[in-house]
C-alpha atoms as a PDB file:
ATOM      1  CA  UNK A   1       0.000   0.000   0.000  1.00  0.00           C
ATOM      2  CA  UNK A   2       2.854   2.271   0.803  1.00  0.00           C
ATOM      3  CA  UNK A   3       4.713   1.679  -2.612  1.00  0.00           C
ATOM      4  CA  UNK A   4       1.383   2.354  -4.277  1.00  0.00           C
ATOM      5  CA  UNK A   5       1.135   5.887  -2.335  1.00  0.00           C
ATOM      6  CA  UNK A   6       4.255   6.481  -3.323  1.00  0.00           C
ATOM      7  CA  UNK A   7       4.096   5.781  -6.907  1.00  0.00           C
ATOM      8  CA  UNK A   8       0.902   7.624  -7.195  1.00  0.00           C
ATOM      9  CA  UNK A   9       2.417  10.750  -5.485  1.00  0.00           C
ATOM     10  CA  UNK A  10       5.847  10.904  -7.719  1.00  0.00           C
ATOM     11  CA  UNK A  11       3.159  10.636 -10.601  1.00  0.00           C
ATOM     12  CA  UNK A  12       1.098  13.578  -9.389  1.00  0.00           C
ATOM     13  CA  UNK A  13       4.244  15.609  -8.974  1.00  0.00           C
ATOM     14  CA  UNK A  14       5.471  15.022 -12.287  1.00  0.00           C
ATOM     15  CA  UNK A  15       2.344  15.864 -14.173  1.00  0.00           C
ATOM     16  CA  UNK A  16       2.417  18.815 -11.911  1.00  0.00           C
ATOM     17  CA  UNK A  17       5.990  20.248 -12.755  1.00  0.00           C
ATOM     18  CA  UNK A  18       5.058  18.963 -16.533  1.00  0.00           C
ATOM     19  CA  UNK A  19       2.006  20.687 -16.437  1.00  0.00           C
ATOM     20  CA  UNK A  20       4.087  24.754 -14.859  1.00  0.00           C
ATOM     21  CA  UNK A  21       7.206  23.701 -17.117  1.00  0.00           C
ATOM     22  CA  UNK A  22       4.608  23.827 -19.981  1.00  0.00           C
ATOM     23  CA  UNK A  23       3.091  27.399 -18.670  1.00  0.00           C
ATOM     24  CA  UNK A  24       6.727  28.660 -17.992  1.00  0.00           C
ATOM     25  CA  UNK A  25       7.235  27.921 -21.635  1.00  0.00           C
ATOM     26  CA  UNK A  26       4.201  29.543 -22.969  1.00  0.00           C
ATOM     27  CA  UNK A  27       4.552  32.364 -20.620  1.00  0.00           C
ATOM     28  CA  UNK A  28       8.242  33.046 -22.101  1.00  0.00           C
ATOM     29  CA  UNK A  29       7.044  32.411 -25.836  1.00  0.00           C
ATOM     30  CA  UNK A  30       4.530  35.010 -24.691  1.00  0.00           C
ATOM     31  CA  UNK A  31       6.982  37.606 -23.272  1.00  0.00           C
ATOM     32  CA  UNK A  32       9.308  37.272 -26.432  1.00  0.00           C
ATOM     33  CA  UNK A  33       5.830  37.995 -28.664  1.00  0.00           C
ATOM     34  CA  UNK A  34       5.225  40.988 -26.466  1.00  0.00           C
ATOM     35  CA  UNK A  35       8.414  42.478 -26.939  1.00  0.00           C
ATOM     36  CA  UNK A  36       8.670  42.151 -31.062  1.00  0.00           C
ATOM     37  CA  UNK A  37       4.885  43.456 -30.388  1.00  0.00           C
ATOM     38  CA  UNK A  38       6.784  46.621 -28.999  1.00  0.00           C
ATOM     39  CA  UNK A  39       9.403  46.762 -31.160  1.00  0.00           C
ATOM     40  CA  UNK A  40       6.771  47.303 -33.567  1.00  0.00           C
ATOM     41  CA  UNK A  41       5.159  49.985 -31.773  1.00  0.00           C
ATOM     42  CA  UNK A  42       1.989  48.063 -31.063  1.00  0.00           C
ATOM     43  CA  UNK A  43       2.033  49.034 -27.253  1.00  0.00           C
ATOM     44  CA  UNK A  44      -1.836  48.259 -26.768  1.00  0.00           C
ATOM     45  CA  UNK A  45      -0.920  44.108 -27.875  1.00  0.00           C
ATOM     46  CA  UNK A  46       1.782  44.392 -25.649  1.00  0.00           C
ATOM     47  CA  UNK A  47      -0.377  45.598 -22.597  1.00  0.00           C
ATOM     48  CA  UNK A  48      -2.886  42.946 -23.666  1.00  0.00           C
ATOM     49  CA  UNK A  49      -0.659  40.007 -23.565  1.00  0.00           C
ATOM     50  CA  UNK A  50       1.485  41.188 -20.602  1.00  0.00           C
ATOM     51  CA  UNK A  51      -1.870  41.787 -18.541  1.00  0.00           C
ATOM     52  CA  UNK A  52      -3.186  38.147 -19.288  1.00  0.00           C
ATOM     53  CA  UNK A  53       0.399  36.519 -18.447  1.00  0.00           C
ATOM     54  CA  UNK A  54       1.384  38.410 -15.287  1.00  0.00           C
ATOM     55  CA  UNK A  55      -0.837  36.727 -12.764  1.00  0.00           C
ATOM     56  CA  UNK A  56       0.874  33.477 -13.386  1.00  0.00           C
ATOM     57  CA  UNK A  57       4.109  34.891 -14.795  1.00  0.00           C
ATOM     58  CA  UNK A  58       7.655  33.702 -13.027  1.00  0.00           C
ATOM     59  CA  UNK A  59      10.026  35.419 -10.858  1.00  0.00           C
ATOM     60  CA  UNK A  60      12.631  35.252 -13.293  1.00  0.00           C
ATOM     61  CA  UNK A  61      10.876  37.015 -15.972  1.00  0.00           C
ATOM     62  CA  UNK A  62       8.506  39.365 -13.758  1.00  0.00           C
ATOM     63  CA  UNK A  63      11.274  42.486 -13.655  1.00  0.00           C
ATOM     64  CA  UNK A  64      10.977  42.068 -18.187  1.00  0.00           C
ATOM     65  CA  UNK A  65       7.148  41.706 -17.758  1.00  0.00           C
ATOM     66  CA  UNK A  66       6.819  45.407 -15.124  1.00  0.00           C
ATOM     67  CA  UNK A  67       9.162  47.074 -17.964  1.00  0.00           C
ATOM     68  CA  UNK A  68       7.522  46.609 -20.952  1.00  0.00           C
ATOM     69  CA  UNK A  69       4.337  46.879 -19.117  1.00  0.00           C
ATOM     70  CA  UNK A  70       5.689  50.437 -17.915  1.00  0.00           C
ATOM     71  CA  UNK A  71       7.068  51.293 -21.274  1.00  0.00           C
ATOM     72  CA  UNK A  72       3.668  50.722 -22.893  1.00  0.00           C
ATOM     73  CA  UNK A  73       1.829  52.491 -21.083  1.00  0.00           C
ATOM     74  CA  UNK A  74       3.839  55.280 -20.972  1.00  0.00           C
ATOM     75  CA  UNK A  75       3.958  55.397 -24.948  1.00  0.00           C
ATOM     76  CA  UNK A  76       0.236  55.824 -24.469  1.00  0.00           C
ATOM     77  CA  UNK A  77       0.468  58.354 -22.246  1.00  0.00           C
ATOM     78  CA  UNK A  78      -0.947  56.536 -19.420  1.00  0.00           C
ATOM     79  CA  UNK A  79       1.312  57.950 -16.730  1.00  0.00           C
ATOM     80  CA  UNK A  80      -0.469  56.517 -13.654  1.00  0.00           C
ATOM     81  CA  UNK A  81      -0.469  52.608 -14.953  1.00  0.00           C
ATOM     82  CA  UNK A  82       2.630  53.291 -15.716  1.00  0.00           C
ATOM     83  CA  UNK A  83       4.182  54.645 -12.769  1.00  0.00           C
ATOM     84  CA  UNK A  84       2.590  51.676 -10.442  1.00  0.00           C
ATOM     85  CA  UNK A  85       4.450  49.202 -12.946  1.00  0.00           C
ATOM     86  CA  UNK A  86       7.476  51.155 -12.711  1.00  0.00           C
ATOM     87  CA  UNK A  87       7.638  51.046  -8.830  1.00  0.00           C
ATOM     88  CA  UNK A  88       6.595  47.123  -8.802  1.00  0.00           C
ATOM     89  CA  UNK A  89       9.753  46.883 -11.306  1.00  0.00           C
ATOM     90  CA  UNK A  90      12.358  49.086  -9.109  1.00  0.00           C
ATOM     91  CA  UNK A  91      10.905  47.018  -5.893  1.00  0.00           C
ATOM     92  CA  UNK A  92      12.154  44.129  -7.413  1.00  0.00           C
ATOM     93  CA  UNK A  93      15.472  45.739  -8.941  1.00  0.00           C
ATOM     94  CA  UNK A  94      16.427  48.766  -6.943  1.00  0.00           C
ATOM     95  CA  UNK A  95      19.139  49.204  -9.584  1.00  0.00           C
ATOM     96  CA  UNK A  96      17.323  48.818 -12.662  1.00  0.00           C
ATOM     97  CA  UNK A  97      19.340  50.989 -15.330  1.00  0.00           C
ATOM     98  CA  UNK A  98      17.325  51.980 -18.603  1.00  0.00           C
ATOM     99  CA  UNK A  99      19.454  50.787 -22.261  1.00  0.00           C
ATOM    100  CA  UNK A 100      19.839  53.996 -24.143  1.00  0.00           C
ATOM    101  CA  UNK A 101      17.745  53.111 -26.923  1.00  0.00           C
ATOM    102  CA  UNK A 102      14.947  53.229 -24.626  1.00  0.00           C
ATOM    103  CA  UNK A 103      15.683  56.222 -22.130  1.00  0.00           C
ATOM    104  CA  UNK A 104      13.409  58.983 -23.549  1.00  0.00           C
ATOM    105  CA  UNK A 105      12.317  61.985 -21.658  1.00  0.00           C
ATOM    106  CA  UNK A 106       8.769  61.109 -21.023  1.00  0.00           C
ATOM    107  CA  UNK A 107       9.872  57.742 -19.511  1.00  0.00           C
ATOM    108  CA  UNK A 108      13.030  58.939 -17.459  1.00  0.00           C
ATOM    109  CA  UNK A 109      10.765  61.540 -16.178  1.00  0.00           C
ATOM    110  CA  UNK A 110       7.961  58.661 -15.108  1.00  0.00           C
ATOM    111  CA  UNK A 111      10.536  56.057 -13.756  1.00  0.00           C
ATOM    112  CA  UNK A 112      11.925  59.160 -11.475  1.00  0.00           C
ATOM    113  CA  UNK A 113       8.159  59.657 -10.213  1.00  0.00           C
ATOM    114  CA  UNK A 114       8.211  56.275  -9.321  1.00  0.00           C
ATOM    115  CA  UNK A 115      11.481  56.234  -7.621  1.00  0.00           C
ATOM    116  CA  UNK A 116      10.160  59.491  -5.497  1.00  0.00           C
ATOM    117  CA  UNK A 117       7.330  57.852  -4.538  1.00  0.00           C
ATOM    118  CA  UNK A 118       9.300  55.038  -3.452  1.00  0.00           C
ATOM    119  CA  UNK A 119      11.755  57.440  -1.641  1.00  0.00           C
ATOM    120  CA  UNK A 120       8.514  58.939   0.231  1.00  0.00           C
ATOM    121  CA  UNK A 121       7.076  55.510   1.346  1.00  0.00           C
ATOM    122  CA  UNK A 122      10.165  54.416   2.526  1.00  0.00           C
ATOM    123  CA  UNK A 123      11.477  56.967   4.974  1.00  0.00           C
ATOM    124  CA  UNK A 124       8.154  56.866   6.548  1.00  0.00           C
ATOM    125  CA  UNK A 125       8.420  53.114   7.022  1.00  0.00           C
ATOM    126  CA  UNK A 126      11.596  54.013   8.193  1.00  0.00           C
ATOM    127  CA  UNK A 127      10.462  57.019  10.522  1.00  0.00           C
ATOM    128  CA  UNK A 128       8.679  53.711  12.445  1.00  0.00           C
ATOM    129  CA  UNK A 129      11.007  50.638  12.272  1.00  0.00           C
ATOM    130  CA  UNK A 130      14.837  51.815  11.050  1.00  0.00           C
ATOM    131  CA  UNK A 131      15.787  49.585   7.579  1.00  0.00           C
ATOM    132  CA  UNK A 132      12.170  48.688   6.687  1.00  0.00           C
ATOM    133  CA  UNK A 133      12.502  51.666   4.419  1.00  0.00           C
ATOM    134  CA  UNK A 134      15.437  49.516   2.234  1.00  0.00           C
ATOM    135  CA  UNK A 135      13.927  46.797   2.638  1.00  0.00           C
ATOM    136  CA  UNK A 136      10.929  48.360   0.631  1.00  0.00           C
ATOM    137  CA  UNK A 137      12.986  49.568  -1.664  1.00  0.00           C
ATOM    138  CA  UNK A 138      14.482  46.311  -2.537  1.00  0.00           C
ATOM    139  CA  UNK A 139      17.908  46.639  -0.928  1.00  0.00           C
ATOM    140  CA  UNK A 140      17.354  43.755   1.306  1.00  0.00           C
ATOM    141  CA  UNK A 141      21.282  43.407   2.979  1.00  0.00           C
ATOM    142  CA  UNK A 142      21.323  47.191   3.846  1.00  0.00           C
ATOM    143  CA  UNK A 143      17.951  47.136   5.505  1.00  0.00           C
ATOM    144  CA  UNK A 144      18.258  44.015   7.420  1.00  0.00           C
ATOM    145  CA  UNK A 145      22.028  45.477   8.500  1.00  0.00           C
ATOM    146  CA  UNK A 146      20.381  48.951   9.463  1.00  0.00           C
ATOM    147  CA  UNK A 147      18.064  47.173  11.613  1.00  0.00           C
ATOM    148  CA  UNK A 148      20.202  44.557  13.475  1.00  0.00           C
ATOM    149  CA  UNK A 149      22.291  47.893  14.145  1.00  0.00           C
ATOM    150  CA  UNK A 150      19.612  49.870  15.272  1.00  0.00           C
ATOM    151  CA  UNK A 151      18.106  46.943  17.665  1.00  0.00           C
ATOM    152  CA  UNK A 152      21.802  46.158  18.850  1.00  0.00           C
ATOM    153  CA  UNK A 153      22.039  50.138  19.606  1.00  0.00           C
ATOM    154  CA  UNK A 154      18.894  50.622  21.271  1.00  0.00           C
ATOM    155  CA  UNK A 155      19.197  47.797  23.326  1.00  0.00           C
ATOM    156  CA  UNK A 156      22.518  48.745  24.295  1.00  0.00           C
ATOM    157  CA  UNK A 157      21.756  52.114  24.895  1.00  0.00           C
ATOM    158  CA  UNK A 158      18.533  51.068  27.501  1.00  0.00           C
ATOM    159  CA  UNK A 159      20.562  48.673  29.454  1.00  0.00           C
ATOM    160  CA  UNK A 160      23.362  51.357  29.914  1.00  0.00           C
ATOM    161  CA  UNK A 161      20.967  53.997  30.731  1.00  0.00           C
ATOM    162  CA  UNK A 162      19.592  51.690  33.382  1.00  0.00           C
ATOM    163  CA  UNK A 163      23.328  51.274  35.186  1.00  0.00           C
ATOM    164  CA  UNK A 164      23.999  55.046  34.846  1.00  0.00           C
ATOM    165  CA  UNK A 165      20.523  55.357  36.913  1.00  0.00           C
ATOM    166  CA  UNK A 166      21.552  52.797  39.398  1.00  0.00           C
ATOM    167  CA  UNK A 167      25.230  54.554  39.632  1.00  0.00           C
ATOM    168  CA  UNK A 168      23.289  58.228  40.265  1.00  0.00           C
ATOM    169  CA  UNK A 169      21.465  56.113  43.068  1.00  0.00           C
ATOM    170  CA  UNK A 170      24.328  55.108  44.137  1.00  0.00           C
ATOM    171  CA  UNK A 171      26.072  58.488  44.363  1.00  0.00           C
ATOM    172  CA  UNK A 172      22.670  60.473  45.760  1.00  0.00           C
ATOM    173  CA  UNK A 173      22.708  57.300  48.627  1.00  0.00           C
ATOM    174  CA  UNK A 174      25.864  58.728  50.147  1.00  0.00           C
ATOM    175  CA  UNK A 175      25.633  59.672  53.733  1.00  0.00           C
ATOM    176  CA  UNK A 176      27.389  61.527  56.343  1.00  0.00           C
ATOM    177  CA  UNK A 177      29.723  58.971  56.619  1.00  0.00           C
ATOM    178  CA  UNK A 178      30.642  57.848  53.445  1.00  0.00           C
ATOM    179  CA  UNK A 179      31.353  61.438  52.239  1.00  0.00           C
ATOM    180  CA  UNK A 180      35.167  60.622  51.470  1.00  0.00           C
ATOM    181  CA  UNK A 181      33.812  58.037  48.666  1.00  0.00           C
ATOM    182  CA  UNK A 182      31.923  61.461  46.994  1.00  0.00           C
ATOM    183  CA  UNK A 183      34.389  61.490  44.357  1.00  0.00           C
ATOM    184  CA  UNK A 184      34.869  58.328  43.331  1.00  0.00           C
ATOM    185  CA  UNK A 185      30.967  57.584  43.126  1.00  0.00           C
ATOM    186  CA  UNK A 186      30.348  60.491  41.167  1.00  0.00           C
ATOM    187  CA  UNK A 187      33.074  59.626  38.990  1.00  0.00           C
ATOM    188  CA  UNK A 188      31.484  56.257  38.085  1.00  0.00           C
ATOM    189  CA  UNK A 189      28.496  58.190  37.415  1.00  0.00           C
ATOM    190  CA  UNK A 190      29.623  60.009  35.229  1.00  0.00           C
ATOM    191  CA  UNK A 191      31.569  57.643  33.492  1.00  0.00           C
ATOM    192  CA  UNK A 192      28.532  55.414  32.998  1.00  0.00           C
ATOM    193  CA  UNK A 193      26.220  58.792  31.496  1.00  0.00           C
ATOM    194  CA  UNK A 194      29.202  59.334  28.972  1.00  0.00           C
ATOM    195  CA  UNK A 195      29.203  55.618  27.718  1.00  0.00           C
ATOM    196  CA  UNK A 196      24.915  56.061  27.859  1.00  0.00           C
ATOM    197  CA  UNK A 197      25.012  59.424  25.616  1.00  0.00           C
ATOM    198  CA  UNK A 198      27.774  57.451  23.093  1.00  0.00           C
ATOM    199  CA  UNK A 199      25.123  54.955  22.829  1.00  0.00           C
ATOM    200  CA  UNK A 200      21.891  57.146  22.524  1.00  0.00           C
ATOM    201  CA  UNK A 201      24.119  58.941  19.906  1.00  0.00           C
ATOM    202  CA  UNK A 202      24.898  55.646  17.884  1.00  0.00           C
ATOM    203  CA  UNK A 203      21.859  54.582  17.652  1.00  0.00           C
ATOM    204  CA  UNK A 204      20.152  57.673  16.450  1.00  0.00           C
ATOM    205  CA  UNK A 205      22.501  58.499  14.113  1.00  0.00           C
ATOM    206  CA  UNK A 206      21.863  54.680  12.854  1.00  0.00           C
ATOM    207  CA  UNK A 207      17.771  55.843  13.294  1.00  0.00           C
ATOM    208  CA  UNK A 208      18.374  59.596  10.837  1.00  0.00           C
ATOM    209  CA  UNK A 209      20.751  57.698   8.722  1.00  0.00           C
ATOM    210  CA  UNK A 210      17.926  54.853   7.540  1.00  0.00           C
ATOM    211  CA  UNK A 211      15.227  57.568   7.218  1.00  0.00           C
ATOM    212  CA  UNK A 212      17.865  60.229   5.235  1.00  0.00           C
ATOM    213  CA  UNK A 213      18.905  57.401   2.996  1.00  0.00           C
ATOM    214  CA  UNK A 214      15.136  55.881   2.507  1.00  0.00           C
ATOM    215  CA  UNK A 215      14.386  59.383   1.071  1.00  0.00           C
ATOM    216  CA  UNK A 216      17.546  60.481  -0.876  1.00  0.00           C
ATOM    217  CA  UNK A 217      19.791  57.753  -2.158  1.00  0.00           C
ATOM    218  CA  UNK A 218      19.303  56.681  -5.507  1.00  0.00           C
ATOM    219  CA  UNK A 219      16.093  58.508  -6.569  1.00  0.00           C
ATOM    220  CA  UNK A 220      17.542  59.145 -10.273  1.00  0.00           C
ATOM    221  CA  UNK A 221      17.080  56.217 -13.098  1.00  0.00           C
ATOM    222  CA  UNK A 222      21.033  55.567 -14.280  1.00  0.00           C
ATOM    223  CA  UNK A 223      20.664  54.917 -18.139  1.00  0.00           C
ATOM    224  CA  UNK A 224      23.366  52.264 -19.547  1.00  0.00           C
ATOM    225  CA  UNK A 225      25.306  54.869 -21.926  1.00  0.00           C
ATOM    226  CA  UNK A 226      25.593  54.045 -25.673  1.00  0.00           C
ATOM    227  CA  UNK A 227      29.574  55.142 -25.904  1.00  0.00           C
ATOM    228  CA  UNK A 228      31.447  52.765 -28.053  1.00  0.00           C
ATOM    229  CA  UNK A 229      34.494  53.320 -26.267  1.00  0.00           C
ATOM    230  CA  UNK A 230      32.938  52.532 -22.786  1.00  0.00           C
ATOM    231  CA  UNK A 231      30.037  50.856 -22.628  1.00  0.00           C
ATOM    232  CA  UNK A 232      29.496  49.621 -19.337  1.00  0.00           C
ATOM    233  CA  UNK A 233      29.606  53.266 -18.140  1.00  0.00           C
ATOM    234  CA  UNK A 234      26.667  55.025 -16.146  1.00  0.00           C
ATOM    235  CA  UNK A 235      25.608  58.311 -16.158  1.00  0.00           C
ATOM    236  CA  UNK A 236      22.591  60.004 -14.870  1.00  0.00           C
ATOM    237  CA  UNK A 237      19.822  61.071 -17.369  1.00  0.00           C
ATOM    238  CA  UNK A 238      18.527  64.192 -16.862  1.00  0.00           C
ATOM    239  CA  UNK A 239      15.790  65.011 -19.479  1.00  0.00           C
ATOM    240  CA  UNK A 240      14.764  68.300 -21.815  1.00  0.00           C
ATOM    241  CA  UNK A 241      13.554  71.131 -20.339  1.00  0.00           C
ATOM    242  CA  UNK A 242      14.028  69.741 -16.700  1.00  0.00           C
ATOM    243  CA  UNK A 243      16.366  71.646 -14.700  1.00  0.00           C
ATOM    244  CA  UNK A 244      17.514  71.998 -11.409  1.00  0.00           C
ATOM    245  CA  UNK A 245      18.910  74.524  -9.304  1.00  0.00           C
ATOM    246  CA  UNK A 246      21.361  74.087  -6.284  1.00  0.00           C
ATOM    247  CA  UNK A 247      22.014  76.913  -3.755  1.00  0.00           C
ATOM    248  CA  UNK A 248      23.345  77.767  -0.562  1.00  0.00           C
ATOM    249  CA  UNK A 249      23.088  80.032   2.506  1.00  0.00           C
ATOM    250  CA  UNK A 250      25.446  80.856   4.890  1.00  0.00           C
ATOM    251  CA  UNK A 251      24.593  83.131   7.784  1.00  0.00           C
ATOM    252  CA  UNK A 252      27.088  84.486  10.139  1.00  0.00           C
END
């Protein structure tokens, strides 16, 4: 009875991964339509088959699917559709970088909407629990390092805060006749509230860096450069008639 369990379960699995290696397939043969579809500027086909295939679509091939959903729809001037596929795509690959060919003004400008928005949601994740705002952005290793710093800190910084408490006891419990040991009790008090302020001062500047980064670090698509001469080198896009101004105020 067992071998017969057995043999019917290794045949239910193998239909199974038949059945998704067969959808994986059509899925891809799918994707590759979608993108000679776009090639040929027929952006509503591509949104057609892309929307019908991305429920069931794999992980390998969702970051492809998000683009050329994103591309579409901003080549039909859907900017909203477009930005929500653009911030599912940058989720997944924080450092997506646009090919040349592709990196016109209208969707530079769109990706960067995404990537503010992205900015914004994370540094108020990050306002709450330090690193969940890179972890939303897709950086995964600097979030989870930003929190196991921030715990180690704050923990830290309690448990010392607690001693430098019991030392001020310590040093207010001093009575008439123990007033030769003044000194050296304060002196461990005080030693105790330095180490306590180094480690209320570690951990927020752990805290103000996750939220500062969250917001400002890499909020500008990088587009792969077309240079002959160098062409794995990056340089920020910034598109026509979009300009910015930088200035500064000193006040003595």
């Amino acid at each position: 009875m067992s071998k017969l369990i057995t043999c019917f379960s290794l045949l239910l699995y193998t239909a199974i991964y038949a059945q998704s290696s067969d959808i994986i397939d059509e899925n891809k043969d799918l994707l590759d339509k979608a993108k000679t579809s776009y090639e040929q500027k027929e952006y509503a086909d591509v949104i057609k088959t892309l929307e019908n295939i991305l429920p069931q679509i794999d992980k390998s091939n969702m970051v492809e699917v998000h683009k050329y959903l994103g591309f579409s729809y901003a080549r039909l001037n859907d900017k909203i559709s477009a930005r929500e596929h653009f911030k599912t795509l940058l989720k997944l690959n924080p450092h997506f970088t646009l090919n040349a060919q592709d990196a016109d003004s209208s969707i530079i400008i769109i990706i960067n909407e995404a990537k503010k928005e992205i900015a914004q949601e994370s540094g108020m994740c990050s306002c709450f629990i330090p690193g969940a705002g890179q972890l939303i952005k897709g950086e995964d290793k600097k979030g989870k390092l930003i929190m196991l710093g921030s715990s180690l800190s704050l923990i830290s910084s309690v448990l010392l805060w607690i001693e430098t408490m019991n030392k001020q006891q310590n040093y207010l419990g001093i009575g008439p006749d123990s007033v030769e040991y003044m000194d050296e009790y304060y002196s461990e008090y005080n030693k105790w509230f330095r180490i306590s302020v180094f480690g209320s001062t570690l951990f927020a500047g752990i805290y103000f860096y996750s939220i500062f980064d969250a917001i400002f670090a890499n909020t500008t698509v990088k587009v792969e450069s077309n240079n002959t001469n160098n062409t794995n080198s990056l340089h920020n896009i910034i598109p026509e008639n979009i300009s910015a101004k930088v200035g500064f105020k000193f006040r003595f």
